[in-house]
N, C-alpha and C. Protein backbone atom coordinates (compact mmCIF):
# COMPACT_ATOMS: atom_id res chain seq x y z
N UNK A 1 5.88 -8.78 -11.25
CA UNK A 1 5.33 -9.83 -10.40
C UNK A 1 4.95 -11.01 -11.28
N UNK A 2 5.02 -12.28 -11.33
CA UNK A 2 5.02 -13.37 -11.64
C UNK A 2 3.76 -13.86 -11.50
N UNK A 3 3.26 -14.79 -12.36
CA UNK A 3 2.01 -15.25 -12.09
C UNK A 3 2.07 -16.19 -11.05
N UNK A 4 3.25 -16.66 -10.87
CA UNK A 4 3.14 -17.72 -9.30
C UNK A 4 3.41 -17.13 -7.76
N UNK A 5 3.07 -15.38 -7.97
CA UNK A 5 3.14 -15.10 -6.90
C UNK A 5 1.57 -14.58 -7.03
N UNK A 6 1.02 -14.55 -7.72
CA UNK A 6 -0.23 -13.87 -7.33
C UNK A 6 -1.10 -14.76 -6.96
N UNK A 7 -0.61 -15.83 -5.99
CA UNK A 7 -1.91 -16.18 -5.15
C UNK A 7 -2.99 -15.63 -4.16
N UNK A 8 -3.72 -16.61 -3.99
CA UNK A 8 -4.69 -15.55 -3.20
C UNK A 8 -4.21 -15.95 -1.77
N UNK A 9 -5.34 -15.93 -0.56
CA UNK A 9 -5.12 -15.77 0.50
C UNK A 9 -5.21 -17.72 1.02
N UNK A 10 -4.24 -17.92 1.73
CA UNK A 10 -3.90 -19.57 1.85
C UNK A 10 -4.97 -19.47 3.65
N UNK A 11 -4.89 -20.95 3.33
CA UNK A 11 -5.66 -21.41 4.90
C UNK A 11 -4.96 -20.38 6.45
N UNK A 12 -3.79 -20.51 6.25
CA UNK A 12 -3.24 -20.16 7.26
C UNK A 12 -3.30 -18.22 7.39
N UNK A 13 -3.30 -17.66 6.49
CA UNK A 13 -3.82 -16.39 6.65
C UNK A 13 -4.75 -15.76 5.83
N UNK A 14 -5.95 -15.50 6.34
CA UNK A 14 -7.36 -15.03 5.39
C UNK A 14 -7.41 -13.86 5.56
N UNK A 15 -6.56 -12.87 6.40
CA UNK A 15 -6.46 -11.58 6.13
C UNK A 15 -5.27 -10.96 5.55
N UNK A 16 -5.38 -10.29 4.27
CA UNK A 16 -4.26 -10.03 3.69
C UNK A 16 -4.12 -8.28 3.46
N UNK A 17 -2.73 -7.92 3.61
CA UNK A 17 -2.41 -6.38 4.21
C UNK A 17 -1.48 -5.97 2.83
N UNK A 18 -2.03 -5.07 2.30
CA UNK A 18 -1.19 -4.61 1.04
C UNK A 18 -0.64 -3.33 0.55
N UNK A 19 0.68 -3.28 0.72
CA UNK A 19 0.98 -1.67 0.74
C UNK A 19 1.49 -1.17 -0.73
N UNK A 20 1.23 -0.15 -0.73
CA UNK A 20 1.27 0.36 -2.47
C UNK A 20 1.61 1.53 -2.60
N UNK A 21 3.42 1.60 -3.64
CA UNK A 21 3.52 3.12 -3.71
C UNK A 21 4.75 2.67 -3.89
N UNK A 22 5.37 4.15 -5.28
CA UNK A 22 6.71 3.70 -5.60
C UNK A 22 7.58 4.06 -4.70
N UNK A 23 8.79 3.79 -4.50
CA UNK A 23 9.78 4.01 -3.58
C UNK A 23 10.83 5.09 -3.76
N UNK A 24 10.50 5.18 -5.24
CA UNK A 24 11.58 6.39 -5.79
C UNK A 24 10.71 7.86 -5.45
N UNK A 25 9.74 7.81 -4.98
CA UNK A 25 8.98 9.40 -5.64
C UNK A 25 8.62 9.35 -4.13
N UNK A 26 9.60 9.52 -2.86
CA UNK A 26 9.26 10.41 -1.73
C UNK A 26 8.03 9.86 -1.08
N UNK A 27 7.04 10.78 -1.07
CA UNK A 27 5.96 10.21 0.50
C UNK A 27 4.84 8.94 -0.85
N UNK A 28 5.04 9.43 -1.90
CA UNK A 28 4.42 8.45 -2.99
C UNK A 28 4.51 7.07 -2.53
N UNK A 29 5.36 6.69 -1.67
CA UNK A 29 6.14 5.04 -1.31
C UNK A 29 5.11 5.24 0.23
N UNK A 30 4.96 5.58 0.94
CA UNK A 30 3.92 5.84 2.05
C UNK A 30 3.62 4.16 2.17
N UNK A 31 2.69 3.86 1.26
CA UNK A 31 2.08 2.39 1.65
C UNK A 31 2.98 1.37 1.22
N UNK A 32 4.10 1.41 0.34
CA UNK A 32 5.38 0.38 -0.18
C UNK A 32 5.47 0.14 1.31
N UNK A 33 6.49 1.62 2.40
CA UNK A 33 6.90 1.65 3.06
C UNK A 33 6.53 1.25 4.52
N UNK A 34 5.39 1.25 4.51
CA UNK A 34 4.35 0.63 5.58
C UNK A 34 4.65 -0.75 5.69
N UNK A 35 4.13 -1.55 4.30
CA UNK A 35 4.28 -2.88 4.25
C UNK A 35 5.93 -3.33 4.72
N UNK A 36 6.55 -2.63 3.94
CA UNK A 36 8.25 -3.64 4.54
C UNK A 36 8.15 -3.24 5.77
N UNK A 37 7.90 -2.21 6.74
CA UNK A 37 8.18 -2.12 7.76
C UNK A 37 7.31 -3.24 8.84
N UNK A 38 6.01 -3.63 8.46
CA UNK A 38 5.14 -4.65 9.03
C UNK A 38 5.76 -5.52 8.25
N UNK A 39 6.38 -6.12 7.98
CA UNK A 39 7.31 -7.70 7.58
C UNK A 39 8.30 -7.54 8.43
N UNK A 40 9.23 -6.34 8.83
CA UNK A 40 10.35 -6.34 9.74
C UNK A 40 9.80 -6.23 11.10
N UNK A 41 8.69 -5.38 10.83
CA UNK A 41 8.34 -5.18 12.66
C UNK A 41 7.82 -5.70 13.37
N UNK A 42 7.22 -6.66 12.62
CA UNK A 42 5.23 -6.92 13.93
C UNK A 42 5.80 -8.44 13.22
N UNK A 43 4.41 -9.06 14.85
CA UNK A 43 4.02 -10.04 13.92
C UNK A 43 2.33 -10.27 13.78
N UNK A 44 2.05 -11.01 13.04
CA UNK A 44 0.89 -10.61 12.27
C UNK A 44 0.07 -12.01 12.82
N UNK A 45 -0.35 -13.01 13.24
CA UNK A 45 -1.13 -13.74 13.25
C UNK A 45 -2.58 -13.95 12.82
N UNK A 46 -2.24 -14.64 11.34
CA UNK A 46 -3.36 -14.79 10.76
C UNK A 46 -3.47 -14.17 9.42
N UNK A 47 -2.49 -13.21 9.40
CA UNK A 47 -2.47 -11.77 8.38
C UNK A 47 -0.92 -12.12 7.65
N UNK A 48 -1.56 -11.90 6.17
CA UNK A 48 0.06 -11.86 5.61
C UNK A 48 -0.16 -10.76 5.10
N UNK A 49 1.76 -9.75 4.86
CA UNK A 49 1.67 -8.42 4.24
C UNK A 49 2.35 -8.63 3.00
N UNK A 50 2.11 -7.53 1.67
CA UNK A 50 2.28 -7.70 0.63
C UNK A 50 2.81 -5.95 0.52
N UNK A 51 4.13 -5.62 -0.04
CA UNK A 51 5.10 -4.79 -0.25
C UNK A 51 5.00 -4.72 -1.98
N UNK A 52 4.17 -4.03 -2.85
CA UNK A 52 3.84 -3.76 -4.15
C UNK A 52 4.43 -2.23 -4.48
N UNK A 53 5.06 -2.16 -5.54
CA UNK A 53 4.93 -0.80 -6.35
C UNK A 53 4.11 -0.54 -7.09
N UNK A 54 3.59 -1.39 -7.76
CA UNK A 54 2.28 -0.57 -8.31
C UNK A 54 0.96 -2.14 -8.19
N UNK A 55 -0.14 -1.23 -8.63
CA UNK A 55 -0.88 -2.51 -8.77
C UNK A 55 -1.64 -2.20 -9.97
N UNK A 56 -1.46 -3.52 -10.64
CA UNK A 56 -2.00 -4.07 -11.91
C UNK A 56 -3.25 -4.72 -11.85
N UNK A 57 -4.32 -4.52 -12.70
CA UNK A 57 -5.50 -5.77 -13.10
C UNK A 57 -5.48 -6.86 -12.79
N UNK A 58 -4.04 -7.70 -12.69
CA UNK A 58 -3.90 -8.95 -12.61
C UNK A 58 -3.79 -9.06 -10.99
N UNK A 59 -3.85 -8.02 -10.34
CA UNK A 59 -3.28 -8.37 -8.93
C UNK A 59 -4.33 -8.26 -8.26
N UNK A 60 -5.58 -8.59 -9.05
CA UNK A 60 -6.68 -9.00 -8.09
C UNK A 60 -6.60 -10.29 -7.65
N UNK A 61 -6.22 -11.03 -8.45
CA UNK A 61 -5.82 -12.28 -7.74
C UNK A 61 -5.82 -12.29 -6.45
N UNK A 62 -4.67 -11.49 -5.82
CA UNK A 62 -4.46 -11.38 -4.61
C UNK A 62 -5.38 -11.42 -3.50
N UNK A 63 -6.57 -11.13 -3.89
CA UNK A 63 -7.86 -10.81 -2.97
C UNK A 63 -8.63 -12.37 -2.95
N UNK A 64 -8.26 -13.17 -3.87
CA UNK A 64 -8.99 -14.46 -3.71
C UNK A 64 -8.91 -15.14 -2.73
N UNK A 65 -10.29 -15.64 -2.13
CA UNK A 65 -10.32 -16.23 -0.90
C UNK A 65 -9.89 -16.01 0.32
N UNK A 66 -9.63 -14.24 0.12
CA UNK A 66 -9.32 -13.73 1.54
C UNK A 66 -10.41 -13.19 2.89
N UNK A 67 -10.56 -12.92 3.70
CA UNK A 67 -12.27 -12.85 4.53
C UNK A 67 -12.27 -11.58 4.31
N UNK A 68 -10.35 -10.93 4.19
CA UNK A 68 -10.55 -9.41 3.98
C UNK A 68 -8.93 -8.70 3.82
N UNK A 69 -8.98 -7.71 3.21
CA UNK A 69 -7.98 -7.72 2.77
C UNK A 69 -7.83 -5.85 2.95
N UNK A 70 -6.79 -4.94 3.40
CA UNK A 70 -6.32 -3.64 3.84
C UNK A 70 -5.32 -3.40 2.91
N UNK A 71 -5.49 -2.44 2.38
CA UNK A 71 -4.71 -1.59 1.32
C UNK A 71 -3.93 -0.54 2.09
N UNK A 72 -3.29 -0.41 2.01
CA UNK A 72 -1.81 0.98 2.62
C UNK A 72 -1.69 1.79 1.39
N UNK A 73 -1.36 3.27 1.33
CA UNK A 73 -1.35 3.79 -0.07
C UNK A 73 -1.23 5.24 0.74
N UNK A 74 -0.40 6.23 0.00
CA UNK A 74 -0.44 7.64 0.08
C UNK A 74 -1.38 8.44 -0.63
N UNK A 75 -2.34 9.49 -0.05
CA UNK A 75 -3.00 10.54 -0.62
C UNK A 75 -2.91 11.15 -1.06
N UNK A 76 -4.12 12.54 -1.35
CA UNK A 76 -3.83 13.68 -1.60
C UNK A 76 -3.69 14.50 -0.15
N UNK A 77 -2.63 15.60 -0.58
CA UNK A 77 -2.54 16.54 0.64
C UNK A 77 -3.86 16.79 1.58
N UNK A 78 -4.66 16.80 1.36
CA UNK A 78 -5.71 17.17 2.02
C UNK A 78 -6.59 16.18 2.11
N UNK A 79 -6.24 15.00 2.01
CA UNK A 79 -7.07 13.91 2.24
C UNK A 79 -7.66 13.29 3.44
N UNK A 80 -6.91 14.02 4.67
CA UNK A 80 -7.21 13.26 5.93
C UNK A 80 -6.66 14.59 6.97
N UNK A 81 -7.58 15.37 7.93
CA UNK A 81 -7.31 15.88 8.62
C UNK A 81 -5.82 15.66 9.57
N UNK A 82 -6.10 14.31 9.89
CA UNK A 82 -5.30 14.08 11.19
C UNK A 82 -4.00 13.49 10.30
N UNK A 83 -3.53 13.52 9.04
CA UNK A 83 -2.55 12.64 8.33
C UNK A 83 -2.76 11.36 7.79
N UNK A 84 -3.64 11.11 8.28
CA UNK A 84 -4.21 9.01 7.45
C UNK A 84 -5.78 9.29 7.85
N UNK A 85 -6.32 8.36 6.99
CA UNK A 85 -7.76 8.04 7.16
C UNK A 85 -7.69 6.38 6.86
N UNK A 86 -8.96 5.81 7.36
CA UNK A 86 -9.20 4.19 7.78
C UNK A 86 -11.08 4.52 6.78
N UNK A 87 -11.09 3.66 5.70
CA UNK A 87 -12.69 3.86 5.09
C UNK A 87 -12.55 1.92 4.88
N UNK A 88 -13.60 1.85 4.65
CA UNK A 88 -14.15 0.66 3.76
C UNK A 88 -14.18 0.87 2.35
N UNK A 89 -13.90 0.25 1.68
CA UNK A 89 -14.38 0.24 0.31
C UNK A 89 -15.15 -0.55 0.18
N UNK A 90 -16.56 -0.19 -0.51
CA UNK A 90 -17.86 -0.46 -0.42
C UNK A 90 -18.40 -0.70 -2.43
N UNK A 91 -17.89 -1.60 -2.85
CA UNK A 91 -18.28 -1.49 -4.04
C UNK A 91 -19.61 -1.58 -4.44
N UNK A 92 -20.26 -2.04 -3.36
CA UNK A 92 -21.44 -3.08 -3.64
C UNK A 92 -22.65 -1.33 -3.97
N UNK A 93 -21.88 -0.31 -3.36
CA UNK A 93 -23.04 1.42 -3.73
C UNK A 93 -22.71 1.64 -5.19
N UNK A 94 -21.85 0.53 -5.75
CA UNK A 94 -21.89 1.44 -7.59
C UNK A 94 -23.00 0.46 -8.14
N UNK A 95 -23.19 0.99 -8.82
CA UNK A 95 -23.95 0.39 -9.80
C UNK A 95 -23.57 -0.11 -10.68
N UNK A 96 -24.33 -1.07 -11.66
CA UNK A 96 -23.59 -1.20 -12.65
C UNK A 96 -23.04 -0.31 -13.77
N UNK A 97 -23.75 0.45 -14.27
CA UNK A 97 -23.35 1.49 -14.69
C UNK A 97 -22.18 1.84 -14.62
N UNK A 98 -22.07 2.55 -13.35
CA UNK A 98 -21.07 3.12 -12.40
C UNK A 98 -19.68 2.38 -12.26
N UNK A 99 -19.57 0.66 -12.40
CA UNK A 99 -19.27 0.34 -12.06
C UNK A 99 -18.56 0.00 -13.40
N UNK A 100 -19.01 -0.01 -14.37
CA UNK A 100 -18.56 -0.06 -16.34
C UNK A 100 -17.62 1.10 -16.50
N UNK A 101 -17.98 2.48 -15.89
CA UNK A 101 -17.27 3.57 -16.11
C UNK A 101 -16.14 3.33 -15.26
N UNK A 102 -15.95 2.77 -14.20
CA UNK A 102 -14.46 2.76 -13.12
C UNK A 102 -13.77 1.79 -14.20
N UNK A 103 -14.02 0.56 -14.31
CA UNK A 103 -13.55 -0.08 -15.93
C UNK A 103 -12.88 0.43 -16.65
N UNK A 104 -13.98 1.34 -17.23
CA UNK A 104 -13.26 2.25 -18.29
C UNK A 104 -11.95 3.21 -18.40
N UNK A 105 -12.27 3.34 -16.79
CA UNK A 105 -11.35 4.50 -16.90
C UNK A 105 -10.09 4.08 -16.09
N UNK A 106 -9.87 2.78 -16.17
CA UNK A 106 -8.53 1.70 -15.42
C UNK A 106 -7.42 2.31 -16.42
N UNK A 107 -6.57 2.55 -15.70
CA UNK A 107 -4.62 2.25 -16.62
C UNK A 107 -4.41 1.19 -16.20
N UNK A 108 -4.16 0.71 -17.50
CA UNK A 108 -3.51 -1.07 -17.30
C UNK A 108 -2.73 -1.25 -16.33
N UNK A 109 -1.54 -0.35 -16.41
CA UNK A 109 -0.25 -0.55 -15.74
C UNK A 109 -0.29 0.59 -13.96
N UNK A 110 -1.60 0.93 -13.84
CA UNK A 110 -1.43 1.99 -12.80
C UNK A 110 -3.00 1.79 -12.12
N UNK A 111 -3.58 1.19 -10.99
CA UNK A 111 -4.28 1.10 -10.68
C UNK A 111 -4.21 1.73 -9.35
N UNK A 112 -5.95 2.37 -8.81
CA UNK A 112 -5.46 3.00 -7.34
C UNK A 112 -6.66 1.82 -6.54
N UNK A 113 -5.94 1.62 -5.25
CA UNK A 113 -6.91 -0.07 -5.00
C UNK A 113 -8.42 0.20 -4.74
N UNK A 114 -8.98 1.41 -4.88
CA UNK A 114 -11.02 1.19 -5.14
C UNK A 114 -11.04 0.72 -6.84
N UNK A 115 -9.66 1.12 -7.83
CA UNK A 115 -10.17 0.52 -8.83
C UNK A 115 -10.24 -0.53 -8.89
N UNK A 116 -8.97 -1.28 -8.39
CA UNK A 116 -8.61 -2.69 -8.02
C UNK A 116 -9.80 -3.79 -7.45
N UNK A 117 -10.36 -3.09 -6.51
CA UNK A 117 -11.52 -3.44 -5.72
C UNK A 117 -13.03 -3.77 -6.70
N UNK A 118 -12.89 -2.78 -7.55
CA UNK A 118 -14.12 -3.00 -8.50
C UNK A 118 -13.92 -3.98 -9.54
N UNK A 119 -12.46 -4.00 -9.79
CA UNK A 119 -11.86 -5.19 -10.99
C UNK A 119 -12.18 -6.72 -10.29
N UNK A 120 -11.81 -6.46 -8.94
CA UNK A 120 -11.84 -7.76 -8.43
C UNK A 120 -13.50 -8.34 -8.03
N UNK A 121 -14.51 -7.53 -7.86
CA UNK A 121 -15.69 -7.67 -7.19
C UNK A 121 -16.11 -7.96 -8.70
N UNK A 122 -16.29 -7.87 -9.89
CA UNK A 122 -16.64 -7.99 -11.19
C UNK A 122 -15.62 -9.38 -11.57
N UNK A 123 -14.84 -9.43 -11.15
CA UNK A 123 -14.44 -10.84 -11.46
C UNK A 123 -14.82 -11.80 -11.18
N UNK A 124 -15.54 -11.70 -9.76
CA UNK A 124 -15.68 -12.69 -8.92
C UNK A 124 -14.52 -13.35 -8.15
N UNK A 125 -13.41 -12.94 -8.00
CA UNK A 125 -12.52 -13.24 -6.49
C UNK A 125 -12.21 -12.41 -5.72
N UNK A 126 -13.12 -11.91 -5.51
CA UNK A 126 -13.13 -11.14 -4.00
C UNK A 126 -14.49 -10.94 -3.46
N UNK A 127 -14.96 -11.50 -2.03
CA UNK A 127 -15.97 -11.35 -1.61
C UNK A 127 -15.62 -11.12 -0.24
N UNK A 128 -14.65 -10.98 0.67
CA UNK A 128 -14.70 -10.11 1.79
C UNK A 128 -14.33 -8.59 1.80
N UNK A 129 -14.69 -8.47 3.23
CA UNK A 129 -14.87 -6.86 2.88
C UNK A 129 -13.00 -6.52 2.85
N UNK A 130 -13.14 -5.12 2.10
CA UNK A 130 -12.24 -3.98 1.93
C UNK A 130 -11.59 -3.00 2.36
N UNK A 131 -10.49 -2.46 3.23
CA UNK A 131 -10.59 -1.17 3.45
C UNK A 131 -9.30 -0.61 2.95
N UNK A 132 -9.57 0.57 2.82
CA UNK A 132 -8.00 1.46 2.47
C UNK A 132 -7.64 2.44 4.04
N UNK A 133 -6.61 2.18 3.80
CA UNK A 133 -5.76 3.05 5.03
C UNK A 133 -4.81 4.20 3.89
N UNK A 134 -5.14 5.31 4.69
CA UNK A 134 -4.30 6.49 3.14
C UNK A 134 -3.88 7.81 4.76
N UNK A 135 -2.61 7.44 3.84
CA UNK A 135 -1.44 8.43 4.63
C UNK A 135 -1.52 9.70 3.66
N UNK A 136 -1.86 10.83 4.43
CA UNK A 136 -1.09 12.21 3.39
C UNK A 136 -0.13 12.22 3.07
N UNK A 137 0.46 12.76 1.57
CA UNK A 137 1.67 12.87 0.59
C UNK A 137 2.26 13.63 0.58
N UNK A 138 2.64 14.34 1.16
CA UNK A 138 3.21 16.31 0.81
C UNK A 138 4.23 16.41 0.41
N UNK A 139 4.95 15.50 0.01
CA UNK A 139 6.40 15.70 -0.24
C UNK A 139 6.42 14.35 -1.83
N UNK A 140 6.09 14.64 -3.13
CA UNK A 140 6.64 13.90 -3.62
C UNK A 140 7.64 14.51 -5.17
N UNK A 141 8.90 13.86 -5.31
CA UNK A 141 9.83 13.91 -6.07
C UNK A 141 10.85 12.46 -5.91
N UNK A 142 11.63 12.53 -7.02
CA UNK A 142 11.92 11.69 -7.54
C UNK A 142 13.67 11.45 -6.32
N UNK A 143 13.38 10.50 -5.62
CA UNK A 143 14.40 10.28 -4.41
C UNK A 143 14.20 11.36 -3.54
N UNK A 144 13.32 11.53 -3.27
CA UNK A 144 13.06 12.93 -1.98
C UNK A 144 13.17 11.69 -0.63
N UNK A 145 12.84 10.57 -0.39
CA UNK A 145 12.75 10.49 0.53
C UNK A 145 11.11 10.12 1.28
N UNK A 146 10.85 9.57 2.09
CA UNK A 146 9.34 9.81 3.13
C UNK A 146 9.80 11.06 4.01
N UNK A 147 9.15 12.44 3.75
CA UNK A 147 9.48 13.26 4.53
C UNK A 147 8.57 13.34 6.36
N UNK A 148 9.09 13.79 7.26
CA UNK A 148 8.90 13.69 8.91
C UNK A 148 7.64 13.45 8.85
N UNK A 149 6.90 14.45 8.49
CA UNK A 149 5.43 14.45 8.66
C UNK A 149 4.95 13.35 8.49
N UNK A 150 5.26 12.68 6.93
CA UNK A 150 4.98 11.20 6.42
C UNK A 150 4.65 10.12 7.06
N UNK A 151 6.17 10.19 7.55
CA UNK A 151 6.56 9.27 8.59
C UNK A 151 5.58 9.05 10.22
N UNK A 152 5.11 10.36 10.79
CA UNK A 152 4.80 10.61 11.73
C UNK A 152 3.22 10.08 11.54
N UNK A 153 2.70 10.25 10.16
CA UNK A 153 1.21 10.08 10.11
C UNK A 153 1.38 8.68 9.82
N UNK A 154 2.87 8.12 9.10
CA UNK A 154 2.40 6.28 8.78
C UNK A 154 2.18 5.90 9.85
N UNK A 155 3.30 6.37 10.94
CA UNK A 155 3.40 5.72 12.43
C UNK A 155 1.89 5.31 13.03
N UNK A 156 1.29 6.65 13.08
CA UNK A 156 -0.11 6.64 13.38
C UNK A 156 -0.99 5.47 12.85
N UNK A 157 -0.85 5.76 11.30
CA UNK A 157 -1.97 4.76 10.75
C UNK A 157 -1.74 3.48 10.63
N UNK A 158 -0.39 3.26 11.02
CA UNK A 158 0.24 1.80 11.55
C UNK A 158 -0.91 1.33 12.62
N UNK A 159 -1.04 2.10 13.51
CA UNK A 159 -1.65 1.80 15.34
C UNK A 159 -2.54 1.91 14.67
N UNK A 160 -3.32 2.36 14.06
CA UNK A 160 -4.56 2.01 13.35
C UNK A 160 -4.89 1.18 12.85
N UNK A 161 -3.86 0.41 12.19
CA UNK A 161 -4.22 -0.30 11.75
C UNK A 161 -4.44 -1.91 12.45
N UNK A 162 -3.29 -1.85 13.20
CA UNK A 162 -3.31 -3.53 14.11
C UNK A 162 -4.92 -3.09 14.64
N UNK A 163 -4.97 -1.96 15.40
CA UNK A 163 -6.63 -1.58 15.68
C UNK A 163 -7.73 -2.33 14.67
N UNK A 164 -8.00 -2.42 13.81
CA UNK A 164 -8.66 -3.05 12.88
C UNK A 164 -8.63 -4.38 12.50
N UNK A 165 -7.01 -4.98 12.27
CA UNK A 165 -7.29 -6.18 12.35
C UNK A 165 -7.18 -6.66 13.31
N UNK A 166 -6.82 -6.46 14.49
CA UNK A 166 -7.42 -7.08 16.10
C UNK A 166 -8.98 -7.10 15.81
N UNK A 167 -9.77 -6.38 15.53
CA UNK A 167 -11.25 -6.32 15.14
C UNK A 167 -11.67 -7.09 13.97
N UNK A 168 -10.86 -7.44 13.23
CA UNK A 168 -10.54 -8.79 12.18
C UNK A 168 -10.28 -10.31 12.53
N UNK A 169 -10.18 -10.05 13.64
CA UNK A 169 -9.64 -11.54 14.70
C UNK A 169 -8.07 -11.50 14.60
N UNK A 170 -7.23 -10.64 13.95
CA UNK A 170 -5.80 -11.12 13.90
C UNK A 170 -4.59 -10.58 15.23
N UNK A 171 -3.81 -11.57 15.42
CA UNK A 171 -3.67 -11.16 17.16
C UNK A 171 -2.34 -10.38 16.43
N UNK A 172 -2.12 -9.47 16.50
CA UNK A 172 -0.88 -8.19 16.29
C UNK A 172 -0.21 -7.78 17.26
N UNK A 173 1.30 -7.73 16.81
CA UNK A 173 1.83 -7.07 17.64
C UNK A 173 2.98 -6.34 16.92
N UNK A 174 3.86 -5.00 17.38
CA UNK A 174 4.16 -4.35 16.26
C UNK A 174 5.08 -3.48 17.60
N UNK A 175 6.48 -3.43 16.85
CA UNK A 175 7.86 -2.79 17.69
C UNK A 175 7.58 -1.39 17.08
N UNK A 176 7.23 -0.37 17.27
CA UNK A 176 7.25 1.08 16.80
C UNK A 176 8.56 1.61 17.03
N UNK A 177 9.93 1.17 17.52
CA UNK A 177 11.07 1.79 17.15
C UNK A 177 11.64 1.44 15.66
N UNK A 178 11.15 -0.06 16.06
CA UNK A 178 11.65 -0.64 14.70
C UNK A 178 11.32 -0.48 13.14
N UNK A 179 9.84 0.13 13.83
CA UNK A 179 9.13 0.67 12.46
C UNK A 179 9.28 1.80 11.79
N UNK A 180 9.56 2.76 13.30
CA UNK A 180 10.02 4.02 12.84
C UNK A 180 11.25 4.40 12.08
N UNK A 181 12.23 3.04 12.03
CA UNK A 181 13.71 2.94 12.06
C UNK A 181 13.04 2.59 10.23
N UNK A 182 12.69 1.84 10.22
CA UNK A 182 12.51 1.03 8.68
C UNK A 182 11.49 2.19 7.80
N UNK A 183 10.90 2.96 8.43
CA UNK A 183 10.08 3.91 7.29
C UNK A 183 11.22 4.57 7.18
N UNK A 184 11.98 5.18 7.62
CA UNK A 184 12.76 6.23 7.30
C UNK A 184 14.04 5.49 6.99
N UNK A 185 14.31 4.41 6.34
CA UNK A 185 15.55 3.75 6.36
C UNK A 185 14.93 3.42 4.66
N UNK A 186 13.18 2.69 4.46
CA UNK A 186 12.78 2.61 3.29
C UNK A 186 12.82 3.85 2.19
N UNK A 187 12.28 5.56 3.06
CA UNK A 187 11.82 6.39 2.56
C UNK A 187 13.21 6.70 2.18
N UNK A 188 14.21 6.58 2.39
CA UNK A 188 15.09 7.67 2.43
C UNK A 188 16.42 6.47 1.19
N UNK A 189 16.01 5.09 0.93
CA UNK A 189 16.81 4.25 0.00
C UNK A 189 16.93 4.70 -1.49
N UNK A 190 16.26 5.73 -1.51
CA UNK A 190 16.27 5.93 -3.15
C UNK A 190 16.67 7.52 -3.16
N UNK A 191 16.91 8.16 -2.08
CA UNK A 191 17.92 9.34 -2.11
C UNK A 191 19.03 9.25 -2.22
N UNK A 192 19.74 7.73 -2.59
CA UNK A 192 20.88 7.84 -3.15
C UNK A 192 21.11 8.35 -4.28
N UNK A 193 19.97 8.60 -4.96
CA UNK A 193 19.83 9.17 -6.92
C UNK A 193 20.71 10.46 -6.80
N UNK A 194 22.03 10.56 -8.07
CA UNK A 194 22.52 11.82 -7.88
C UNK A 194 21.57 12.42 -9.15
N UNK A 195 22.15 13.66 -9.17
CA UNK A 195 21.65 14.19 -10.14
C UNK A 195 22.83 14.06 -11.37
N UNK A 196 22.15 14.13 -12.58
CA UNK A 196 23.34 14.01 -13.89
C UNK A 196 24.14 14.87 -13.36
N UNK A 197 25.32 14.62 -13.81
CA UNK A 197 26.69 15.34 -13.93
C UNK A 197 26.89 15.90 -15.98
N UNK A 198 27.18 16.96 -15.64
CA UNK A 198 27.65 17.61 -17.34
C UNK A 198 28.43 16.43 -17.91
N UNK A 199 28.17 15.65 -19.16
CA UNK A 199 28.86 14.41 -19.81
C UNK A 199 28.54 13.33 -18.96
N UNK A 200 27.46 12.91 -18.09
CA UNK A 200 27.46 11.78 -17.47
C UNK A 200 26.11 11.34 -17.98
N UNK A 201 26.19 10.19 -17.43
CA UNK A 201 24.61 9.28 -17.46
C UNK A 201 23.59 9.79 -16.98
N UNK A 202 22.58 9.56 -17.49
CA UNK A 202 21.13 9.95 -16.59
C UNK A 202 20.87 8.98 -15.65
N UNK A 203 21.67 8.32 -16.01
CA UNK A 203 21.13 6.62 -14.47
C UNK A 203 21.96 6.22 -14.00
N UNK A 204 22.81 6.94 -13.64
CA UNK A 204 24.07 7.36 -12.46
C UNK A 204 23.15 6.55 -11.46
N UNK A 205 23.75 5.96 -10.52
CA UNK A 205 23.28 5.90 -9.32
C UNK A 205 24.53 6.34 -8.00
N UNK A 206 24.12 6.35 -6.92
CA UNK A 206 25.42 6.40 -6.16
C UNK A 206 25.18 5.05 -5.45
N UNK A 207 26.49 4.66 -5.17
CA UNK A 207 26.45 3.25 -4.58
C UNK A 207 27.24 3.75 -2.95
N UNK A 208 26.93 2.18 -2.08
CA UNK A 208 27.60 2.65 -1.39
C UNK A 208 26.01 2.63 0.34
């Protein structure tokens, strides 16, 4: 990502929607896959979406001058009864202390967005509120795909989500065939990976 894309949030949309997760490693892409599908599906009034593989330190940026800003991202298996959960991220309960140790314990190159959230609230560009939306993972390997379940709980935490930013002021609207068509069209783009062949490349791809 470029430093001239990491702006923050412009006049015309102060709520910003950010999905996160690689695309190669199966239900891991969960929140990648969310986001492209809300750029193809819905429309968003007021709200722009952001389609990330990973997030970096620097991509707090992104949170500047937004009123509020929703993270998309896959869990742990057991993270959410019903398949997704909807929280706030609430930085303002760490302490400082508390808040030196999340610091500490950042990967440059691999951030999960409450760390993001604490990078950015210590920077000073980010002062609206936070929330994460987290889909359960059960399926991750390298081109597996978003497996059914995946899919079935993004669907969900999709409708959850326009739910929220309608409660954000943003007027949403969102085609669920189309979405359903694009998670499983996203999840399933990197199952083209073959596996090595005896005397072949390791980065074979299949085309096509």
């Amino acid at each position: 990502m470029g430093a001239s894309s990491l702006a923050g949030c412009g006049r015309s949309a102060r709520i910003r929607v950010i999905g996160v997760g690689n695309p190669l490693y199966g239900d891991e892409a969960a929140g990648y896959c969310m986001a492209v599908a809300l750029q193809r599906c819905s429309v968003l009034e007021g709200a722009e979406v952001l389609a990330l593989d990973h997030l970096g330190p620097e991509c707090a940026l992104l949170l500047d001058g937004c009123d509020a800003a929703v993270f998309l991202d896959a869990g742990a298996p057991d993270a959410a009864g019903e398949g997704y959960s909807v929280a706030r991220i609430d930085t303002s309960r760490l302490t400082p202390r508390e808040a030196v140790e999340v610091l500490r314990s950042v990967e440059p190159h691999s951030l999960d967005p409450v760390g993001l959230a604490v990078i950015a609230r210590s920077a000073g560009v980010s002062h609206g509120d936070l929330y994460l939306v987290a889909v359960r993972a059960s399926r991750v390997g390298l081109g597996a795909g978003l497996s059914e379940e995946t899919v079935r709980s993004s669907l969900a935490a999709l409708e959850a989500l326009v739910a929220l930013l309608e409660r954000l002021g943003v007027r949403a609207r969102l085609d669920g065939e189309c979405v359903r068509r694009e998670l499983v069209r996203c999840g399933s783009s990197a199952s083209g990976l073959q596996q090595p062949q005896p005397g072949g490349s390791d980065h074979q791809l299949a085309h096509g």
